[in-house]
C-alpha atoms as a PDB file:
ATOM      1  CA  UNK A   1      93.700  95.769  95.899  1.00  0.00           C
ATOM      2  CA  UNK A   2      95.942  95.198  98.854  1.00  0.00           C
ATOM      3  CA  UNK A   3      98.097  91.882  99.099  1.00  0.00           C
ATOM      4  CA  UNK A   4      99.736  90.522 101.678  1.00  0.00           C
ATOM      5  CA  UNK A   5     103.048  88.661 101.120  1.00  0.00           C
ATOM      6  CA  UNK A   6     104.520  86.208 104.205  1.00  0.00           C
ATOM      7  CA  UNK A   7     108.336  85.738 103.491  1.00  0.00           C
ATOM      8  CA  UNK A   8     109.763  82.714 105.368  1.00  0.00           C
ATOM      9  CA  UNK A   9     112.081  85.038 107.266  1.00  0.00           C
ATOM     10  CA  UNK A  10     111.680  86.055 111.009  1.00  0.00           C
ATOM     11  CA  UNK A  11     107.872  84.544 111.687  1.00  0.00           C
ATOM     12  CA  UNK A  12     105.554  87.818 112.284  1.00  0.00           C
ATOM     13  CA  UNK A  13     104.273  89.133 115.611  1.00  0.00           C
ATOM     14  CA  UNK A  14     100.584  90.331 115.407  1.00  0.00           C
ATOM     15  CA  UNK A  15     100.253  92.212 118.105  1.00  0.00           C
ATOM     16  CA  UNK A  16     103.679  93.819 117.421  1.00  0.00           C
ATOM     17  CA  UNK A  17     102.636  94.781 114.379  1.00  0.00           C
ATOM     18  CA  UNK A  18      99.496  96.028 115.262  1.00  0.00           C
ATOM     19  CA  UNK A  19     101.357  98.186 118.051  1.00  0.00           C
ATOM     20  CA  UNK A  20     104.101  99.602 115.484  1.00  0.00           C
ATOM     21  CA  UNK A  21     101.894 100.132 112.730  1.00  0.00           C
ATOM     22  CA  UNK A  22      98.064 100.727 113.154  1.00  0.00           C
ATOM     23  CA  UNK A  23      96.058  99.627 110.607  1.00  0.00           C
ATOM     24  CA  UNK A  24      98.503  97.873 108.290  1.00  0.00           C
ATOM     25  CA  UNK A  25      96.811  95.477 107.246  1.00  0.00           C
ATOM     26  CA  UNK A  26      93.625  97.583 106.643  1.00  0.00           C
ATOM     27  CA  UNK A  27      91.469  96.554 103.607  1.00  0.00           C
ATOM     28  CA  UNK A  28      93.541  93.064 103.093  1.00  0.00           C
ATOM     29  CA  UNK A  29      91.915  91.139 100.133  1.00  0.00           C
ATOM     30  CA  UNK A  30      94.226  88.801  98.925  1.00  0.00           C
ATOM     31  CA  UNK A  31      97.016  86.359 100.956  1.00  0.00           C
ATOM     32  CA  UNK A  32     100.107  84.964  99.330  1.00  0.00           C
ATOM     33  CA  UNK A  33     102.193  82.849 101.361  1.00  0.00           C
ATOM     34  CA  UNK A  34     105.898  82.305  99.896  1.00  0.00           C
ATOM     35  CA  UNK A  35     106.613  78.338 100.557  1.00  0.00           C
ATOM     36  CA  UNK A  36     107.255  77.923 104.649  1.00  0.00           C
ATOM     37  CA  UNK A  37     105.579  81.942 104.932  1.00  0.00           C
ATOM     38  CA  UNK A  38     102.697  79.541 105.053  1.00  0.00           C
ATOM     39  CA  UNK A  39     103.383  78.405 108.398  1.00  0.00           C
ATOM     40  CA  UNK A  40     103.309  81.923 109.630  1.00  0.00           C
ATOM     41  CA  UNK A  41      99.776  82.591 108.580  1.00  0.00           C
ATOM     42  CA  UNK A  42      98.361  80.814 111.588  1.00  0.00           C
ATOM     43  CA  UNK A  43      99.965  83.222 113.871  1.00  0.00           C
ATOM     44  CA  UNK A  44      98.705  86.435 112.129  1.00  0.00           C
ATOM     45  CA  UNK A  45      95.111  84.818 111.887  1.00  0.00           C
ATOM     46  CA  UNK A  46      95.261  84.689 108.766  1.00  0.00           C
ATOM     47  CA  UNK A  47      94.590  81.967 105.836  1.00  0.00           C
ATOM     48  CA  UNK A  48      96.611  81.957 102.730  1.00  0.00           C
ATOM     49  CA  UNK A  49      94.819  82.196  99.382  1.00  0.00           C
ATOM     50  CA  UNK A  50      97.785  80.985  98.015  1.00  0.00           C
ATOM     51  CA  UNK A  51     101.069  79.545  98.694  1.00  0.00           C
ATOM     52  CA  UNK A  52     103.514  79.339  95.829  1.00  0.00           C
ATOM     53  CA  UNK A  53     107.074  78.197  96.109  1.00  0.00           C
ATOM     54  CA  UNK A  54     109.113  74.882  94.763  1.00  0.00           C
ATOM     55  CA  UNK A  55     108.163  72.996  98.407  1.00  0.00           C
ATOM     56  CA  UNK A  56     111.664  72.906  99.475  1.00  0.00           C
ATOM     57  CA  UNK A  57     110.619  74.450 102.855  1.00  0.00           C
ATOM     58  CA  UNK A  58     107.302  72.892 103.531  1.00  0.00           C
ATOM     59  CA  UNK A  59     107.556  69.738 101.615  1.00  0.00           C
ATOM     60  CA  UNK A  60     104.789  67.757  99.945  1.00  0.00           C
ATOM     61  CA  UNK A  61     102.721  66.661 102.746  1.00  0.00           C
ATOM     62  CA  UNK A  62     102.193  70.252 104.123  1.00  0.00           C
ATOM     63  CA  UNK A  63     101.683  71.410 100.864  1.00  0.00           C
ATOM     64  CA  UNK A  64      98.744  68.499  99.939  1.00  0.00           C
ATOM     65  CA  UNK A  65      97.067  69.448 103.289  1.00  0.00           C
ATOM     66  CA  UNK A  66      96.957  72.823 102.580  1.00  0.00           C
ATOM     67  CA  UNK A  67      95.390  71.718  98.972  1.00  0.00           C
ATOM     68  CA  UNK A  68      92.527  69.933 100.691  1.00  0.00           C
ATOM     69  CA  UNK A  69      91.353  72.699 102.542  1.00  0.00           C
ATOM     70  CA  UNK A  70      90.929  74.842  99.459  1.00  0.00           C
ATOM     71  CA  UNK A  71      94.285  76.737  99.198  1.00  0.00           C
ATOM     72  CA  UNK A  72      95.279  77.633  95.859  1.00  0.00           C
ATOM     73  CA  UNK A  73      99.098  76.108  94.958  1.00  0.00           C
ATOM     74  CA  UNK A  74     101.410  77.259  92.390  1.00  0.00           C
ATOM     75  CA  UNK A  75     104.151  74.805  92.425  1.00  0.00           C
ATOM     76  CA  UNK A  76     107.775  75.554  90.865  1.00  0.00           C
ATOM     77  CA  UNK A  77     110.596  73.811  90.158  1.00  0.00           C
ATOM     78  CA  UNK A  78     113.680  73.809  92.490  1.00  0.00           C
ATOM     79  CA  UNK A  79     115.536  75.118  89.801  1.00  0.00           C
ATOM     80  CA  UNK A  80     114.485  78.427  89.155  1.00  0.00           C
ATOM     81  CA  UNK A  81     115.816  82.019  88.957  1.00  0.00           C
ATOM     82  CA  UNK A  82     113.428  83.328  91.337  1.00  0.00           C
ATOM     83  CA  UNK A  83     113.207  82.995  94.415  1.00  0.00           C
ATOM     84  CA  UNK A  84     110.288  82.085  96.473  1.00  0.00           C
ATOM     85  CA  UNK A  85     109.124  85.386  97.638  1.00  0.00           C
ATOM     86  CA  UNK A  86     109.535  86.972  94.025  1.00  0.00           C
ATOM     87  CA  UNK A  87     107.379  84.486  92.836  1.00  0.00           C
ATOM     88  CA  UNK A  88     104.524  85.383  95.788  1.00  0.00           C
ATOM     89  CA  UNK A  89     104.659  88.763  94.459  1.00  0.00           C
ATOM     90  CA  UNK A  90     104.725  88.469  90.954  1.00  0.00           C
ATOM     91  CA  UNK A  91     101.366  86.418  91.444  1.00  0.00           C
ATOM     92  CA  UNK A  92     100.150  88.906  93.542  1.00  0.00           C
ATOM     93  CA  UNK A  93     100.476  91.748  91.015  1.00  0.00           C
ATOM     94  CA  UNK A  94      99.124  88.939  88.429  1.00  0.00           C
ATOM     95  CA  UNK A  95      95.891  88.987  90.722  1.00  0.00           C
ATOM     96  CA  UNK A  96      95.312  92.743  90.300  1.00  0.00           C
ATOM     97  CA  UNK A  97      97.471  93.711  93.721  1.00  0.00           C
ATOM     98  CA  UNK A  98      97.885  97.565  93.772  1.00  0.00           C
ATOM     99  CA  UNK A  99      99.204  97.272  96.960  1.00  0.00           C
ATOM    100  CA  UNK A 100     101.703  94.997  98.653  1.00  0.00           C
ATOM    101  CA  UNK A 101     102.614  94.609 101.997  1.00  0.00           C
ATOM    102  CA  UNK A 102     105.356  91.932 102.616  1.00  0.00           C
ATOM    103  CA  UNK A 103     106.365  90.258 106.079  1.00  0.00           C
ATOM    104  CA  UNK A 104     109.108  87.914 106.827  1.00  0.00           C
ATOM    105  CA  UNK A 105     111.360  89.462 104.540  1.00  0.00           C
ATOM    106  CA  UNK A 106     113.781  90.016 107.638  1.00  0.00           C
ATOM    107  CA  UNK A 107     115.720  87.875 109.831  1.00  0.00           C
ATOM    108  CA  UNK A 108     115.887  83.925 109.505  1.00  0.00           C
ATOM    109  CA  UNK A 109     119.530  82.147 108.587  1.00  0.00           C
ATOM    110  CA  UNK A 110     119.582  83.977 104.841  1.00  0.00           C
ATOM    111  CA  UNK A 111     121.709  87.288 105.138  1.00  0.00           C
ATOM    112  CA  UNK A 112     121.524  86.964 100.862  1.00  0.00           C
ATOM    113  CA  UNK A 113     117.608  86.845 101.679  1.00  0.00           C
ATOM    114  CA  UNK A 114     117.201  89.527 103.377  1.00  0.00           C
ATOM    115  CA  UNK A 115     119.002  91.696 101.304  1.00  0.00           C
ATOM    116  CA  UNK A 116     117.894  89.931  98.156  1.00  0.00           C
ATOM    117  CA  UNK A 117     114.248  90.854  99.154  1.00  0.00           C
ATOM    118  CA  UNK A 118     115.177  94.475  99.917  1.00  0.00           C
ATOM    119  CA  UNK A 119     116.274  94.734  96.554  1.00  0.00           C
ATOM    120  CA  UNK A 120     112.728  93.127  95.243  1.00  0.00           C
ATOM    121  CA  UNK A 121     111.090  96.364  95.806  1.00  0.00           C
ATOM    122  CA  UNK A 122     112.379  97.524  92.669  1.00  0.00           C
ATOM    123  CA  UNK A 123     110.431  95.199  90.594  1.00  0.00           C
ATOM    124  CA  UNK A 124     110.099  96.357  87.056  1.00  0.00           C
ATOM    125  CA  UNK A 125     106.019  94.852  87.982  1.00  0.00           C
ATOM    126  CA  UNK A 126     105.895  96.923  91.236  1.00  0.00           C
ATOM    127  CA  UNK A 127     106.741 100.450  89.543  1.00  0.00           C
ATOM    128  CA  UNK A 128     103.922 102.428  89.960  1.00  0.00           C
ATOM    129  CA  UNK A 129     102.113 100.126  92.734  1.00  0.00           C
ATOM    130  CA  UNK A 130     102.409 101.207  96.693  1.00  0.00           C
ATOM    131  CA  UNK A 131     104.621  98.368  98.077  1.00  0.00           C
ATOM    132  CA  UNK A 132     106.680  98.113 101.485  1.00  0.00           C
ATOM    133  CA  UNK A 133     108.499  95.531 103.263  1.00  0.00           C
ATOM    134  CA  UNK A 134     107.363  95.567 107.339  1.00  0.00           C
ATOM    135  CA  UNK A 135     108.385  93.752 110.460  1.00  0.00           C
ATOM    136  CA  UNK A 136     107.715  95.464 114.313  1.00  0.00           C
ATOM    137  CA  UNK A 137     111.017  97.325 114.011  1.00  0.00           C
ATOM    138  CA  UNK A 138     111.068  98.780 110.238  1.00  0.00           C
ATOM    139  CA  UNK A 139     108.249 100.137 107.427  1.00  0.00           C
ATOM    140  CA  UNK A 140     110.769 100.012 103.939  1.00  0.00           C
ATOM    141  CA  UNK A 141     110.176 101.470 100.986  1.00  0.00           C
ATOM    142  CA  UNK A 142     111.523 102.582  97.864  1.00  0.00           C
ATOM    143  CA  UNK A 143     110.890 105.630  95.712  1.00  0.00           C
ATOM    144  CA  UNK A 144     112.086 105.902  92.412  1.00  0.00           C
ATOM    145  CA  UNK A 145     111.658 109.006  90.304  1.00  0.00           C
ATOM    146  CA  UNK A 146     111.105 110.814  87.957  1.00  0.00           C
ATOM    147  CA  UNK A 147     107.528 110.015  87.628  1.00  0.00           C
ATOM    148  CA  UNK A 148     105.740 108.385  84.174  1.00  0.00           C
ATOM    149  CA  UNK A 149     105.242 112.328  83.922  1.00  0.00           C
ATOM    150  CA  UNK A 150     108.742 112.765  84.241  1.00  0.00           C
ATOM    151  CA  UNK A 151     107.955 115.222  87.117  1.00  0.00           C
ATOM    152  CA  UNK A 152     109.496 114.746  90.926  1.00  0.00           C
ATOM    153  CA  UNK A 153     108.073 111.714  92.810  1.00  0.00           C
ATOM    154  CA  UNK A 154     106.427 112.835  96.595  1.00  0.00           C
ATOM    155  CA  UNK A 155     106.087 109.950  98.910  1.00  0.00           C
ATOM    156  CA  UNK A 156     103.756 110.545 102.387  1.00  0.00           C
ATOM    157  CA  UNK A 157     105.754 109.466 106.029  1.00  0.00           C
ATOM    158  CA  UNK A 158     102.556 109.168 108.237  1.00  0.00           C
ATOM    159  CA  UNK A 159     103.645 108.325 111.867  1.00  0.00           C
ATOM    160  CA  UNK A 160     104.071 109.655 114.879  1.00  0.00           C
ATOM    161  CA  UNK A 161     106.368 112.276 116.316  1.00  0.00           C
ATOM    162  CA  UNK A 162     109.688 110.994 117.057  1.00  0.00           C
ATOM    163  CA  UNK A 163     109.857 108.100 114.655  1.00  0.00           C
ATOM    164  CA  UNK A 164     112.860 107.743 112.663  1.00  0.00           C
ATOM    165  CA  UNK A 165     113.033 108.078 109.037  1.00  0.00           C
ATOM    166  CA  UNK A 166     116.403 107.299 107.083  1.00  0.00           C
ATOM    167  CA  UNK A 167     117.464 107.294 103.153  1.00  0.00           C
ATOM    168  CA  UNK A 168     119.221 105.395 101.538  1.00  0.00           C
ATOM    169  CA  UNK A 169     120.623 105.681  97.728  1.00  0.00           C
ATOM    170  CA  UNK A 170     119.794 102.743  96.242  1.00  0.00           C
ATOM    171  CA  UNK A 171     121.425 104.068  92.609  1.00  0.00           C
ATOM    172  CA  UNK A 172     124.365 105.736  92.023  1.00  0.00           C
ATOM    173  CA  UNK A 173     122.930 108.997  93.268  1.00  0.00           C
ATOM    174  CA  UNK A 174     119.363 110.378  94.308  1.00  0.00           C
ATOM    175  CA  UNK A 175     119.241 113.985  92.893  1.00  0.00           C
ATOM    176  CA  UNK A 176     117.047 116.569  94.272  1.00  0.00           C
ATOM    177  CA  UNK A 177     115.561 115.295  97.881  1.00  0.00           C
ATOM    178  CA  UNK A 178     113.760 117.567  99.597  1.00  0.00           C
ATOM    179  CA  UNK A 179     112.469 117.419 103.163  1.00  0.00           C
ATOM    180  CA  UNK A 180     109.295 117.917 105.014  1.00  0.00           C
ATOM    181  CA  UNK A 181     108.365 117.588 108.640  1.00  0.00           C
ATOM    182  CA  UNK A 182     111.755 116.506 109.606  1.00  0.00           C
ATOM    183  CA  UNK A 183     114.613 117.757 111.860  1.00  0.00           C
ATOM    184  CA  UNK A 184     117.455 117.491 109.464  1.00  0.00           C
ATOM    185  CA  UNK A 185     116.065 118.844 106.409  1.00  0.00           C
ATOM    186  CA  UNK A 186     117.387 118.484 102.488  1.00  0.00           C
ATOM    187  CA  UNK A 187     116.311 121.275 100.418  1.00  0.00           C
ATOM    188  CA  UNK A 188     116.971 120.261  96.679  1.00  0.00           C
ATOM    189  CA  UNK A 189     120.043 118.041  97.880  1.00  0.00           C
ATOM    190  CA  UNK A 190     121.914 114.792  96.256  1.00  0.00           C
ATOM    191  CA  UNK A 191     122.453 111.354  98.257  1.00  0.00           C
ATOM    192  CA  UNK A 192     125.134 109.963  96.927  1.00  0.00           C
ATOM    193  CA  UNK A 193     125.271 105.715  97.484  1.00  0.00           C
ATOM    194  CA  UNK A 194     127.909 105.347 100.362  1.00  0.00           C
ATOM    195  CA  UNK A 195     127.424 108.431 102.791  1.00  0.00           C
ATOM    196  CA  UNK A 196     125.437 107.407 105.125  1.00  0.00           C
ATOM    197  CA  UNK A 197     123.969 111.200 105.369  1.00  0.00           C
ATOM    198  CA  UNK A 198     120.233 110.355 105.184  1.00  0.00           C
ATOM    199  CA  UNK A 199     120.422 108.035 108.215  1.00  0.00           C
ATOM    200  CA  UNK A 200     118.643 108.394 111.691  1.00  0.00           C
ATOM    201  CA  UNK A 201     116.289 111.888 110.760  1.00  0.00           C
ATOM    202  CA  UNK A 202     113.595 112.171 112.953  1.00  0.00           C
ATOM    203  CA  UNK A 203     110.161 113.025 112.245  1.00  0.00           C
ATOM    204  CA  UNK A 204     108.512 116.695 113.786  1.00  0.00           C
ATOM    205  CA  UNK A 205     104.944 116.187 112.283  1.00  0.00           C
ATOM    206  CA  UNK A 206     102.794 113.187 111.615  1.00  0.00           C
ATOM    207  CA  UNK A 207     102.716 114.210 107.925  1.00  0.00           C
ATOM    208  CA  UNK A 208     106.171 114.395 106.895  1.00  0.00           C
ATOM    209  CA  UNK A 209     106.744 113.493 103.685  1.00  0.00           C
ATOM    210  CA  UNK A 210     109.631 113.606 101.061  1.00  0.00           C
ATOM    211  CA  UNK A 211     110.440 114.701  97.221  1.00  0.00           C
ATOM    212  CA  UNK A 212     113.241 113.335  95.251  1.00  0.00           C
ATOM    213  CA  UNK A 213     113.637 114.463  91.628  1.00  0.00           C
ATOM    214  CA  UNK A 214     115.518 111.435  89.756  1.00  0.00           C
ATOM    215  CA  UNK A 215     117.023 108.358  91.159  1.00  0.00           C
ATOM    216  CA  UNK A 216     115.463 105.337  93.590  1.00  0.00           C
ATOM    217  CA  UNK A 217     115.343 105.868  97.378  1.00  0.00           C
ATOM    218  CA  UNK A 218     115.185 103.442 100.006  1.00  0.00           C
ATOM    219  CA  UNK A 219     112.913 105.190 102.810  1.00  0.00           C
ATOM    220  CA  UNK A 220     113.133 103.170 106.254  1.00  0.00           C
ATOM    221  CA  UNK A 221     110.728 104.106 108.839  1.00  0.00           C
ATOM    222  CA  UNK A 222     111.090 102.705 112.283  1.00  0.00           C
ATOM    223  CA  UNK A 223     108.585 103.477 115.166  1.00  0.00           C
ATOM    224  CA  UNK A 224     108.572 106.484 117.511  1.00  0.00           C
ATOM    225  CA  UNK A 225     112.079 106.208 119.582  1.00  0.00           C
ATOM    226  CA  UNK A 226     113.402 109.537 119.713  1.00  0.00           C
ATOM    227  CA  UNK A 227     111.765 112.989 120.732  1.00  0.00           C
ATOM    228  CA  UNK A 228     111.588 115.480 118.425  1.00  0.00           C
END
């Protein structure tokens, strides 16, 4: 089942979206707004299913009138550990989400936001589930590997020619990254964290793709800029 997640970062831009990444929102079944995400939904023609957060952004009144016309609210306390959007996504995954696609994780006032929610893609609950973080300008993801097999971990880069793909160590070291379909290849190679080696590759074919034996991989995708 594919969720949707709306962060209270930068407000999303259908149409951008739409232009940058066709069909992203394809087969949608479930929307979880993150406390003020919920003001976003209007914009993306959308209507949350949900909207859980402590309030602190939309406040009681926005959060009653959203109860009367039928969306679900999970309420927490100001005092928490998580934050908002961990708590969207948690109940996603709750729900049955296989897939997660989360917007408004970038931008807003919250540097420790943004890079908090990078970090939320490696969820203990989202290991083994397809989840990304998207605005117009970036598609992020993380691999982490090896496998429950304990075999090397393959993750598809569909998009077009010219599109830029970088990596980025997100553990001490990624061991064994291999290349396909793209101009600077890796054949077997380590990333350590720090070198900023795996930035700015650019993809040849529209099914590039990647293999990393052990470690966890941030894979940012941005769309086409650059000729191959």
């Amino acid at each position: 089942m594919h969720a949707l997640i709306i962060a209270d970062g930068d407000p999303p831009d259908r149409a951008a979206l739409d232009a940058a990444w066709p069909g992203w929102d394809d087969d949608l079944a479930l929307v979880v707004a993150a406390d003020g995400g919920a003001r976003a939904c209007p914009a993306l023609g959308l209507v949350p299913d949900l909207v859980v957060g402590d309030g602190d952004s939309l406040g009681a009144a926005e959060l009653e009138a959203l109860e009367a016309v039928g969306v679900a609210v999970e309420r927490a306390d100001v005092d928490k550990d998580e934050t908002d959007t961990e708590l969207a996504i948690l109940a996603a995954v709750r729900r049955g989400a296989t897939r997660l696609t989360v917007v408004g994780a970038f931008g807003g006032l919250r540097l420790d936001h943004e890079l908090a929610n990078l970090a939320l893609l490696a969820l203990p609950a989202l290991e083994g589930l397809e989840a990304c973080l998207l605005d117009a300008r970036a598609r992020v993801r993380l691999v982490r590997a090896p496998g429950v097999d304990g075999a090397p971990v393959e993750l598809a880069l569909p998009g077009p020619v010219g599109g830029l793909v970088s990596l980025v160590a997100s553990s001490e070291v990624v061991e064994g990254v291999t290349t396909h379909g793209l101009r600077y290849p890796l054949a077997d190679d380590p990333l350590p964290a720090g070198p900023a080696r795996g930035l700015s590759n650019v993809r040849l074919a529209d099914d590039a793709r990647i293999v990393i034996r052990r470690g966890r991989l941030l894979v940012i995708e941005a769309p086409a800029t650059l000729a191959p």
